[in-house]
Protein backbone atom coordinates (compact mmCIF):
# COMPACT_ATOMS: atom_id res chain seq x y z
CA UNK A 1 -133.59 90.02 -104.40
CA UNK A 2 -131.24 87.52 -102.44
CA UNK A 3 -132.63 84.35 -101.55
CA UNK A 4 -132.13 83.56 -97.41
CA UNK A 5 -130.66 81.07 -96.40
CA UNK A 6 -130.91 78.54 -93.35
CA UNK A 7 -128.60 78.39 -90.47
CA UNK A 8 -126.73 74.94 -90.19
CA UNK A 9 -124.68 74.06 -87.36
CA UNK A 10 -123.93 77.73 -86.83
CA UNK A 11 -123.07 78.46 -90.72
CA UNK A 12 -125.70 80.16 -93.48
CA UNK A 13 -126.24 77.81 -96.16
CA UNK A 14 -128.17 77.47 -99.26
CA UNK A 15 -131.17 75.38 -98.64
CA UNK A 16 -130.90 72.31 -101.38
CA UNK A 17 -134.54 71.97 -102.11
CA UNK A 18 -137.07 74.33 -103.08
CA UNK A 19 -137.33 77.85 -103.14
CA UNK A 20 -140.45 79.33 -102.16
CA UNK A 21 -141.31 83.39 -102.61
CA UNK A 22 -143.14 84.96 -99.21
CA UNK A 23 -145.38 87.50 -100.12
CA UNK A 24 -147.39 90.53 -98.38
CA UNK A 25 -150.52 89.08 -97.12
CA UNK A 26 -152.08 92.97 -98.02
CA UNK A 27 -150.71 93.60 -100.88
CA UNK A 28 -149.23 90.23 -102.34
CA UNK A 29 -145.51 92.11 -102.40
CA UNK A 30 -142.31 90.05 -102.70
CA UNK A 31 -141.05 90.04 -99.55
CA UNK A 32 -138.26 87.64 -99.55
CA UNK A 33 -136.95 84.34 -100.68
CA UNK A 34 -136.22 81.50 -98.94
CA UNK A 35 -134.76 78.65 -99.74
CA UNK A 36 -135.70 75.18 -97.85
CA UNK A 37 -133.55 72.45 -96.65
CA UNK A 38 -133.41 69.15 -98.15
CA UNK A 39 -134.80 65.96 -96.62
CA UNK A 40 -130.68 65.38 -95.44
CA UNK A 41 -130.18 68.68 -93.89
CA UNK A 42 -133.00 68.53 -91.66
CA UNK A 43 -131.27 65.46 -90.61
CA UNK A 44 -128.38 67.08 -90.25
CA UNK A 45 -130.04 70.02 -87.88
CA UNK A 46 -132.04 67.30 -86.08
CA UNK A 47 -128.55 65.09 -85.08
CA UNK A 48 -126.70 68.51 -84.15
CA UNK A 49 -129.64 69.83 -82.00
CA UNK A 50 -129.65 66.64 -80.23
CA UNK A 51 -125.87 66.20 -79.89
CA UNK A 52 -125.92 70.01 -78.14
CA UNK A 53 -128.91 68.69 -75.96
CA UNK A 54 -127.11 66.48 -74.30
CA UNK A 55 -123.92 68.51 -73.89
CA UNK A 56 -125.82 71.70 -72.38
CA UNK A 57 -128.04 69.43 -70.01
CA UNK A 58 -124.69 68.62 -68.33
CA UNK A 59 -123.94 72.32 -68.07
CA UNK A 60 -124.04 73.55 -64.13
CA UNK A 61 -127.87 75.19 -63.61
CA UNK A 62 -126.60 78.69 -62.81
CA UNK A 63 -124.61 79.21 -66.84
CA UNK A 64 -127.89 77.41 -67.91
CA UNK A 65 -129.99 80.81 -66.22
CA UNK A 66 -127.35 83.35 -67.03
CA UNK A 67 -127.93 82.34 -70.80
CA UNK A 68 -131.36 82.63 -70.60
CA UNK A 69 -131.35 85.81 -68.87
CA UNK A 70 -129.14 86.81 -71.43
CA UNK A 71 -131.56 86.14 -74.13
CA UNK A 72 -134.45 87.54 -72.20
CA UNK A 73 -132.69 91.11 -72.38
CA UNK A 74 -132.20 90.76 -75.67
CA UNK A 75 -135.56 90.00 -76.56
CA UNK A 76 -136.08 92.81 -74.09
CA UNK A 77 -134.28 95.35 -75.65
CA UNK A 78 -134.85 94.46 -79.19
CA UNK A 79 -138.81 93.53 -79.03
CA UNK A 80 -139.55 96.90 -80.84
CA UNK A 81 -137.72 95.16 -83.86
CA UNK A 82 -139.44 91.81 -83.41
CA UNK A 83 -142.65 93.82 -83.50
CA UNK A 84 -141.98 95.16 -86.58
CA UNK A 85 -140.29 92.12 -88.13
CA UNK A 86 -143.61 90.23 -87.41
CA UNK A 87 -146.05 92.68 -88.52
């Protein structure tokens, strides 16, 4: 089994601390591992999420809408597979 990794500033990574296994709550199954960030990429993914913060707040209101809409139909569309995903 692969372990996942975490998205950083758009890019999969390897998480440089811990690994942890996540496992069935009915049956105690592996379900995946997943690796966690370190102390300096949270950092990291704080100072980026902030930089982009202040860049989209400066964005004209109606792209600001037509990306949310946008996400809205995906999560539209695809909630069948978030269903699952979270069962």
């Amino acid at each position: 089994m692969t372990t996942k990794k975490i998205l950083l500033n758009g890019q999969w990574v390897n998480g440089e601390d811990s690994i942890v296994e996540i496992r069935s709550p009915y049956n105690d199954e592996l379900i995946a591992k997943v690796s966690h960030a370190s102390k300096q990429q949270m950092e990291e993914a704080l100072e980026i999420a902030s930089n982009s913060f202040k860049r989209v707040k400066e964005l004209p209101t109606h792209l600001i809408s037509n990306a949310l809409l946008t996400i809205r139909n995906y999560i539209k569309d695809n909630s069948e597979r978030f269903t699952k995903t979270l069962a």
